[in-house]
Protein backbone atom coordinates (compact mmCIF):
# COMPACT_ATOMS: atom_id res chain seq x y z
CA UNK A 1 0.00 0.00 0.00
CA UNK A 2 1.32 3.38 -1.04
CA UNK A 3 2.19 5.62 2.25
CA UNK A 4 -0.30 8.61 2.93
CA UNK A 5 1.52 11.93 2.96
CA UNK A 6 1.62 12.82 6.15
CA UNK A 7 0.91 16.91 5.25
CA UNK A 8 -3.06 15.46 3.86
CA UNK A 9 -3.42 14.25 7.31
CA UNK A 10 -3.33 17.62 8.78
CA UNK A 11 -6.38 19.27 9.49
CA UNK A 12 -7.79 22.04 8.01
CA UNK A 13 -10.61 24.53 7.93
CA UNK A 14 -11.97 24.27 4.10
CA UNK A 15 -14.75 21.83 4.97
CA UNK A 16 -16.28 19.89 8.11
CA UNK A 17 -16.78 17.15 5.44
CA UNK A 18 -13.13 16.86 5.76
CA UNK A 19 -13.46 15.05 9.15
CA UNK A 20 -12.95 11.28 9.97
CA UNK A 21 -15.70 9.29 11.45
CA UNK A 22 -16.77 9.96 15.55
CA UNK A 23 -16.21 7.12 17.70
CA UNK A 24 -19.97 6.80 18.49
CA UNK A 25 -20.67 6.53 15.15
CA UNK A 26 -18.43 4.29 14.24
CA UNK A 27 -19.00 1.52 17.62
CA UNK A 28 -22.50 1.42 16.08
CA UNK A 29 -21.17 0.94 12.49
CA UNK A 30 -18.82 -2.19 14.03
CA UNK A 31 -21.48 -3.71 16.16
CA UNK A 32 -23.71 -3.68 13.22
CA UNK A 33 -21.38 -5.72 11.53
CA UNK A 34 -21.21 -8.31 13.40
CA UNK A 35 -23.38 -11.10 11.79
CA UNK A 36 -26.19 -10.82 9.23
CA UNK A 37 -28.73 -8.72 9.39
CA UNK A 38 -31.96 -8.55 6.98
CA UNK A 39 -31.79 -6.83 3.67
CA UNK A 40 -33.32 -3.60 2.57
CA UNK A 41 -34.51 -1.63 6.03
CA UNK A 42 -36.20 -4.21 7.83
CA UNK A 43 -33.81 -4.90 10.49
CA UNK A 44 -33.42 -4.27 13.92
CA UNK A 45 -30.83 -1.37 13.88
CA UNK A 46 -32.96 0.51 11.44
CA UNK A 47 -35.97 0.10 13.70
CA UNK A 48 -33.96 1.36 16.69
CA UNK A 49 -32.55 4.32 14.81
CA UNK A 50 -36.17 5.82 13.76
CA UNK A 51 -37.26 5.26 16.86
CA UNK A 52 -34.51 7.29 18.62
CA UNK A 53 -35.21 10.26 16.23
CA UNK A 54 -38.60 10.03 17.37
CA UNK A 55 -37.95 9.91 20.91
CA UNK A 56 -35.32 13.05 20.05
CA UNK A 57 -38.07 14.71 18.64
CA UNK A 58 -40.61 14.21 20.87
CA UNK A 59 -43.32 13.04 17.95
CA UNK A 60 -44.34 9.96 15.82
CA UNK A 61 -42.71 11.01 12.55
CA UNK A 62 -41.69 9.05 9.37
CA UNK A 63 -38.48 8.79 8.94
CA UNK A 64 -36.15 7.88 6.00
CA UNK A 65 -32.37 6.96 5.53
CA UNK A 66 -30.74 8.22 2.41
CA UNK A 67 -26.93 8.13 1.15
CA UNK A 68 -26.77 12.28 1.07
CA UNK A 69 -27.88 15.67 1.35
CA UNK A 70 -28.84 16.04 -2.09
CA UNK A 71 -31.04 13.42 -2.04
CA UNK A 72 -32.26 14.22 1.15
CA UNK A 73 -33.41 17.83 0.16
CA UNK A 74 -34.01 16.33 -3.69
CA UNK A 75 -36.56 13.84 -2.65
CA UNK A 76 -38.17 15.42 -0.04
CA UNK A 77 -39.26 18.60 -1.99
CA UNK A 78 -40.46 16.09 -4.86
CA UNK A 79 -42.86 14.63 -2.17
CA UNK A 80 -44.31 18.10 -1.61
CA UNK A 81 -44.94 19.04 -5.00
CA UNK A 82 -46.04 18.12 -8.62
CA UNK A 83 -44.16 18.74 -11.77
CA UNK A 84 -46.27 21.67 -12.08
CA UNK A 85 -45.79 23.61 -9.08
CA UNK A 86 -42.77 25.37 -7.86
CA UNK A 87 -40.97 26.23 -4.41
CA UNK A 88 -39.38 28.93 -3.04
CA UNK A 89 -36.03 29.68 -1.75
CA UNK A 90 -33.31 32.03 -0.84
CA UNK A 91 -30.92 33.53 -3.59
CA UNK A 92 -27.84 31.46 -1.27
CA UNK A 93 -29.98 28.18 -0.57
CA UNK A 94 -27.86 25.14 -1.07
CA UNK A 95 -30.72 23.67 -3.67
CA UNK A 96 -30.26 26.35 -5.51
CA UNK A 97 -26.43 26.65 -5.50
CA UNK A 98 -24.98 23.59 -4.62
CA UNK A 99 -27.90 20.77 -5.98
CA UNK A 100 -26.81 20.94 -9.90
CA UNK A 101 -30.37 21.03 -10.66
CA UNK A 102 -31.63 18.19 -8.46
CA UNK A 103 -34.48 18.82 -6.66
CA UNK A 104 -35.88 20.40 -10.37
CA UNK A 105 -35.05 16.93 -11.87
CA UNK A 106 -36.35 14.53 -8.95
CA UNK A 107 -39.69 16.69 -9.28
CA UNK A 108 -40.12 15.94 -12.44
CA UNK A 109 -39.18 20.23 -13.41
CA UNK A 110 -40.86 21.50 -10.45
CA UNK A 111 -39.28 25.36 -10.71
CA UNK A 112 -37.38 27.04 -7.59
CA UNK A 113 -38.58 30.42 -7.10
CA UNK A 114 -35.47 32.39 -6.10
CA UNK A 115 -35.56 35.20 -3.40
CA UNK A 116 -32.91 37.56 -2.99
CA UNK A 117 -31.27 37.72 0.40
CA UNK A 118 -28.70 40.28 1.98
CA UNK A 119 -27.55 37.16 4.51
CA UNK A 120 -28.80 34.32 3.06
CA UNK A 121 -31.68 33.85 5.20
CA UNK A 122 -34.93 34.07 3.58
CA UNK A 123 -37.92 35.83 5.20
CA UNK A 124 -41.75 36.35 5.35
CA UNK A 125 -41.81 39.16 3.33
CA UNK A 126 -39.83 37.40 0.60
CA UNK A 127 -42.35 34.37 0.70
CA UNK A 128 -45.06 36.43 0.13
CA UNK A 129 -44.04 38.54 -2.48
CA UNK A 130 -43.46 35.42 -4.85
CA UNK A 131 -46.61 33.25 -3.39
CA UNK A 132 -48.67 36.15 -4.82
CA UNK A 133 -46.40 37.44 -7.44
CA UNK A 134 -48.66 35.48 -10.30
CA UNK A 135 -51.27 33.07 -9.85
CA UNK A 136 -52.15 32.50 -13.81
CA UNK A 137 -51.91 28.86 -15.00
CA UNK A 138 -49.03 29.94 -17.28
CA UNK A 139 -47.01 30.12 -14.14
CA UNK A 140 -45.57 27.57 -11.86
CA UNK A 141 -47.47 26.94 -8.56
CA UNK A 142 -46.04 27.98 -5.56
CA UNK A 143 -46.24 24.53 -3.29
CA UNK A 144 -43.41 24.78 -1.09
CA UNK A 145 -41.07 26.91 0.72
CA UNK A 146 -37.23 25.56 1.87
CA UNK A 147 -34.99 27.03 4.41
CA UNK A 148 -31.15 26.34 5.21
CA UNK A 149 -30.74 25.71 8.96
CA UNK A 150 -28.04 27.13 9.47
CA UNK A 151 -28.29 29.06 6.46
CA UNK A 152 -24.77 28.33 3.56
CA UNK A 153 -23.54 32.04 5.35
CA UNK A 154 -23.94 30.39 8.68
CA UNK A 155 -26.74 32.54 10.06
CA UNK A 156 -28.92 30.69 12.11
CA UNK A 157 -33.01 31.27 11.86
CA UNK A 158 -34.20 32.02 15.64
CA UNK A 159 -37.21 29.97 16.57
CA UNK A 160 -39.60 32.96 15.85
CA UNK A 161 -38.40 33.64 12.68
CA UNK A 162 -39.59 30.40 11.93
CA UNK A 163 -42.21 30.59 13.53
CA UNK A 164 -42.75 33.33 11.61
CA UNK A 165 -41.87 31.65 7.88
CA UNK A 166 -44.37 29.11 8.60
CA UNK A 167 -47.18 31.33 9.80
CA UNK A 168 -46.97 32.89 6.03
CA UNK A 169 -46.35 29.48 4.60
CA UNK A 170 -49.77 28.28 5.99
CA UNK A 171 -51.39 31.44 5.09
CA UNK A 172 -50.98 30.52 1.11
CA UNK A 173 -50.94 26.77 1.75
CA UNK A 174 -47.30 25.96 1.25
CA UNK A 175 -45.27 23.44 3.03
CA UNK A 176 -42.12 24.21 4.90
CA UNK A 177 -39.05 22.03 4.15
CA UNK A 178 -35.68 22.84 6.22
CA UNK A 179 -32.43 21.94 4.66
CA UNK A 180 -30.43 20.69 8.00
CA UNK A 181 -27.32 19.66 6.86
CA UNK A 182 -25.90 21.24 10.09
CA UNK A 183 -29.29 20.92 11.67
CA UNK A 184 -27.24 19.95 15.12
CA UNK A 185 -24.71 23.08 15.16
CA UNK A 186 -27.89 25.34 15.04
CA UNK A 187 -29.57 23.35 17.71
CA UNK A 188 -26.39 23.87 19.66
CA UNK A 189 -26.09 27.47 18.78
CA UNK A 190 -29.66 28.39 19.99
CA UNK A 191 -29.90 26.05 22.57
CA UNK A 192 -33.50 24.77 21.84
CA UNK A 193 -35.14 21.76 21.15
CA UNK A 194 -34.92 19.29 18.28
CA UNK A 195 -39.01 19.78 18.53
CA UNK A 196 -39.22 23.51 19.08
CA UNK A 197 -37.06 24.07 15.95
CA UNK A 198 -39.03 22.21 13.77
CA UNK A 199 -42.75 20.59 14.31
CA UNK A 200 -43.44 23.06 17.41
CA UNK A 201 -42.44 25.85 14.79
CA UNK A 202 -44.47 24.68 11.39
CA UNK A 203 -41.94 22.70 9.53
CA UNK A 204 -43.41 19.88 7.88
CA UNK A 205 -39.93 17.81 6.77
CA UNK A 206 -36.44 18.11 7.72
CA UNK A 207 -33.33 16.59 6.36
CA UNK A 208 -31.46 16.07 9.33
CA UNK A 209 -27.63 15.99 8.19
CA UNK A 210 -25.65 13.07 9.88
CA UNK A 211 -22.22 13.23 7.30
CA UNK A 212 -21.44 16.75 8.81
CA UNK A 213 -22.11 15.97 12.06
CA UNK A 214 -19.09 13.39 12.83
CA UNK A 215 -20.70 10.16 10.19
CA UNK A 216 -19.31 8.59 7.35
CA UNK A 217 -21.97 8.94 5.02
CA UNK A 218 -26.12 9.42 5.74
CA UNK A 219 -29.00 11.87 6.26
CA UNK A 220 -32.35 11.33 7.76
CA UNK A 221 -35.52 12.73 6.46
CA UNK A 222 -38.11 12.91 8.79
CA UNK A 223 -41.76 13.82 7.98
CA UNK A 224 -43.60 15.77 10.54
CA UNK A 225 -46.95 15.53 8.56
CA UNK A 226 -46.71 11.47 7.97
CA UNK A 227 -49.40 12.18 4.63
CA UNK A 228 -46.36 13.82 3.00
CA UNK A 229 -44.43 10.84 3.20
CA UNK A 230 -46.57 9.02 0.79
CA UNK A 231 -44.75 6.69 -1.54
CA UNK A 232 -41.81 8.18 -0.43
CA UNK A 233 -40.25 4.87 0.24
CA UNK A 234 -40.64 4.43 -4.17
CA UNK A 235 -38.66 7.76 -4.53
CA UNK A 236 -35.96 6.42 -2.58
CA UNK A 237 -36.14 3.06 -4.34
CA UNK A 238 -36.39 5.02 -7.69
CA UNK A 239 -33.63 7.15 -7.10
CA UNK A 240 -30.72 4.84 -5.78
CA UNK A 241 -31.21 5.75 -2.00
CA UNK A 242 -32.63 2.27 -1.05
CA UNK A 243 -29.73 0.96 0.59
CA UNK A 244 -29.61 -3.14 0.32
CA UNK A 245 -27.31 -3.04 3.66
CA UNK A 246 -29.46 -0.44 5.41
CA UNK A 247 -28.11 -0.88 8.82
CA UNK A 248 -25.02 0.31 7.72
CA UNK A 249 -27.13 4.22 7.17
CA UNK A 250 -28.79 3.51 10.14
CA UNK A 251 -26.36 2.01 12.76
CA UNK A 252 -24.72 4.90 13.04
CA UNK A 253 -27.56 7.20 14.11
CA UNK A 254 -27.99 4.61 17.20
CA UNK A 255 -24.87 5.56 17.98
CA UNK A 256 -24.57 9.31 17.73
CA UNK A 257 -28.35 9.89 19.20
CA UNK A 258 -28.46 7.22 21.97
CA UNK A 259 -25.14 8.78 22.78
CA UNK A 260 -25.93 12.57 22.65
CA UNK A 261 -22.79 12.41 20.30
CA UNK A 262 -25.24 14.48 17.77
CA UNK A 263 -25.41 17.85 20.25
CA UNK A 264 -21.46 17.24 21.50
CA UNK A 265 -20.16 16.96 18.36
CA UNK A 266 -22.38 20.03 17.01
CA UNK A 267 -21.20 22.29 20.21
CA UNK A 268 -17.37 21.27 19.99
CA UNK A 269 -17.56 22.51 16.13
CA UNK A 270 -19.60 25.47 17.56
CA UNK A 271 -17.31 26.46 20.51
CA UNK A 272 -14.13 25.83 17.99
CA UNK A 273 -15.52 28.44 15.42
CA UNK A 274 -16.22 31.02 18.19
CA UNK A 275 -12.79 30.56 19.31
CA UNK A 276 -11.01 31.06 16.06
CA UNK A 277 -13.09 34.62 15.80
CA UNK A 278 -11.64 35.82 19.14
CA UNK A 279 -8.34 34.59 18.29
CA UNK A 280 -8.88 37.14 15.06
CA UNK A 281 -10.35 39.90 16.42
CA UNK A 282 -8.31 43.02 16.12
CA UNK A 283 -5.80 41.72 13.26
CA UNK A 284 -5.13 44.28 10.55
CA UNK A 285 -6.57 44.01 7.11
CA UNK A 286 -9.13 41.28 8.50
CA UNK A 287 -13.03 41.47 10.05
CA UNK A 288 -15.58 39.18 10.40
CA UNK A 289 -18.12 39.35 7.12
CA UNK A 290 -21.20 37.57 9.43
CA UNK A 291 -22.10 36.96 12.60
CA UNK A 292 -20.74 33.62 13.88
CA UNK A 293 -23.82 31.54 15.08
CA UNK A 294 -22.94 28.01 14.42
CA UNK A 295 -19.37 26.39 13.41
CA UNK A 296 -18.59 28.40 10.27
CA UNK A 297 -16.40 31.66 9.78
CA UNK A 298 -16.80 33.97 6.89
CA UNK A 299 -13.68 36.72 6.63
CA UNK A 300 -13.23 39.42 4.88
CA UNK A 301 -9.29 39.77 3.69
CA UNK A 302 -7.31 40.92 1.12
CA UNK A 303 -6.97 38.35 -1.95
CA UNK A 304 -2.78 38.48 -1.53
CA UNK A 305 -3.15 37.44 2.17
CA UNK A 306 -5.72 34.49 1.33
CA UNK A 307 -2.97 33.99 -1.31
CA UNK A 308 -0.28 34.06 1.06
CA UNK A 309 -2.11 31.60 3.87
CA UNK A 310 -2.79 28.92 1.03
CA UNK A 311 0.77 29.18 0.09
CA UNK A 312 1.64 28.33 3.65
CA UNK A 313 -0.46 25.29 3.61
CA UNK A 314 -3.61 26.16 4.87
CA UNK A 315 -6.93 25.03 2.77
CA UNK A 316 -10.39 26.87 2.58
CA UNK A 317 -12.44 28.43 0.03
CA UNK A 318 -13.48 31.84 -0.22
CA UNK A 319 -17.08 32.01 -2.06
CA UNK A 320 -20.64 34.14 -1.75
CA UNK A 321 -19.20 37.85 -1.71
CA UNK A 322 -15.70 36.94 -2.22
CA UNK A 323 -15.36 36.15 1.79
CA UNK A 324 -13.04 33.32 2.83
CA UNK A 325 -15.36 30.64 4.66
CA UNK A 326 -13.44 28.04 7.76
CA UNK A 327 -15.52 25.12 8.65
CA UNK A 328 -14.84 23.99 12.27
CA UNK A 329 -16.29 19.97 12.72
CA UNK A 330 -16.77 17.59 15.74
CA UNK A 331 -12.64 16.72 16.10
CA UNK A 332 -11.43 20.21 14.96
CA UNK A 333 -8.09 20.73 17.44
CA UNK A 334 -7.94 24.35 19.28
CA UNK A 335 -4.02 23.87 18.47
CA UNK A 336 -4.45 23.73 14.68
CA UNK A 337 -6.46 26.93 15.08
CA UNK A 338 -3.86 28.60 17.44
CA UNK A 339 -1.35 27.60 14.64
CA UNK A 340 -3.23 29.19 11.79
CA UNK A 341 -4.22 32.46 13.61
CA UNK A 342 -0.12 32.85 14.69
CA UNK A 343 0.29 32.13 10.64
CA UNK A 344 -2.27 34.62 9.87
CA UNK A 345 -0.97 37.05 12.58
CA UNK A 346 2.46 36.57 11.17
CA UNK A 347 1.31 37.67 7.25
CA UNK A 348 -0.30 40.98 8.78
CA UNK A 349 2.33 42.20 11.01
């Protein structure tokens, strides 16, 4: 086997996908593997895991494994809506930057309605100027509304603003999808309940991220209004998110939930990215573009010092207004952050 250079092992700040597997998740992963289990989703770990989610969230919801975000968000906005209608969104939404067309495709061409945002979070106002903006058949249907929890500039929506989303979405009869990819870091950053940030506040189905979050690979869709889960199960089969060793999705969710591993995880990466922003307050030449809220860090630099800290090893991208973005995950190391933030100290003096 060829060695692994040792400078790829290092960690960095580009993504929280970059992180290795968390030790609850992968126990589960191992204990699942010992001996067979039946095929396709009805076995015993699978059971166990959909019951923990809905003992986390305090309700009798569906709920769904599926390889990925993408077809986490993809499939569950098909549910909601016909090839006909369309759903709205924020101008920075991950569906409608990040999805290379999916959710359109898995709906058959249902359209996103985009609404511009100044910090990527999308708001009532917003909804209801497009529900109303046209209501002619020669127009898509408005059908749905999604929101990114936390949103791709790392704001996090407070429970009354989506409270207040949903109050709007029910006034034109749309459902409300949440993207929650990093569902856990804003649970962490606001402190609240699984249940008060989603069914207590109108959302009808999350995609609860588990890859982000300290897995290997796996979301969770969970349907707060079971009739929108119809047929689901055919969508996953359809699209290539029936997994024939199931367990193997759904083992590790035993783990991280049973284990409160899902919160931990979320508030290390949380407390790591509030860290790295004290450590950077004051330098010259370098402020913070948002709030930080959750485990993310968007900075605002000059492009020959971003130049000069990727020359010096140090990965991230810089994206959505030209600010540099540092992911912090569930095993970053406050002395790889000390380390970058005497590098970055070092370029500005």
């Amino acid at each position: 086997m060829t060695p692994i250079d040792e400078r790829e092992l290092k960690q960095q700040f580009a993504s929280d996908n970059y992180a290795g597997i968390c030790p609850e998740a992968r126990m589960a992963m191992d204990a699942a593997n010992r001996g067979h289990a039946t095929a396709y989703g009805d076995d015993p770990w699978t059971e166990k895991a959909a019951d923990a989610f809905r003992k986390l969230f305090e309700t009798d919801c569906e709920v769904y494994f599926v390889f990925n975000g993408t077809a986490a968000n993809s499939l569950a906005l098909a549910s909601l809506c016909q090839s006909y209608h369309s759903v709205i969104c924020c101008d920075q939404s991950h569906v409608e930057t990040d999805e290379c067309g999916a959710p359109e495709f898995f709906s058959n061409g249902s359209k996103l309605l985009v609404a511009p945002s100044v910090d990527g979070k999308l708001t009532p106002d917003a909804i209801h100027e497009l529900a109303i903006k046209r209501n002619d058949i020669h127009y898509p249907k408005p059908r749905a509304v999604t929101v990114t929890q936390p949103t791709e500039t790392g704001r996090v929506y407070t429970i009354e603003e989506l409270r207040a989303i949903s109050a709007i979405c029910k006034r034109h009869g749309l459902s409300l999808h949440m993207d929650g990819a990093r569902f856990a870091n804003a649970c962490a950053g606001l402190g609240c309940s699984p249940a008060d940030m989603t069914w207590r506040s109108g959302v009808d189905v999350l995609c609860f991220g588990g890859t982000k979050n300290g897995m290997a690979v796996g979301e969770a869709v969970l349907f707060f209004d079971r009739g929108l889960a119809a047929d689901f199960d055919y969508r996953c089969k359809q699209a290539g998110q029936l997994a024939s060793k199931m367990r193997f999705l759904s083992a590790p969710w035993v783990g991280m939930l049973e284990s409160g591993a899902w919160l931990k995880n979320a508030q290390h990466a949380n407390d790591c990215a509030r860290r790295f922003a004290a450590l950077i307050e004051g330098v010259q030449g370098v402020k913070l573009a948002q709030p930080v809220e959750a485990n993310s860090v968007f900075l605002q630099a000059e492009a020959e010092l971003l130049e000069r800290l990727h020359e010096m090893g140090w990965h991230f991208y810089t994206f959505i207004g030209g600010a540099a973005r540092f992911m912090f995950a569930w095993d970053s190391d406050p002395e790889r952050i000390d380390a970058f933030c005497r590098d970055l100290k070092e370029c500005t003096a």
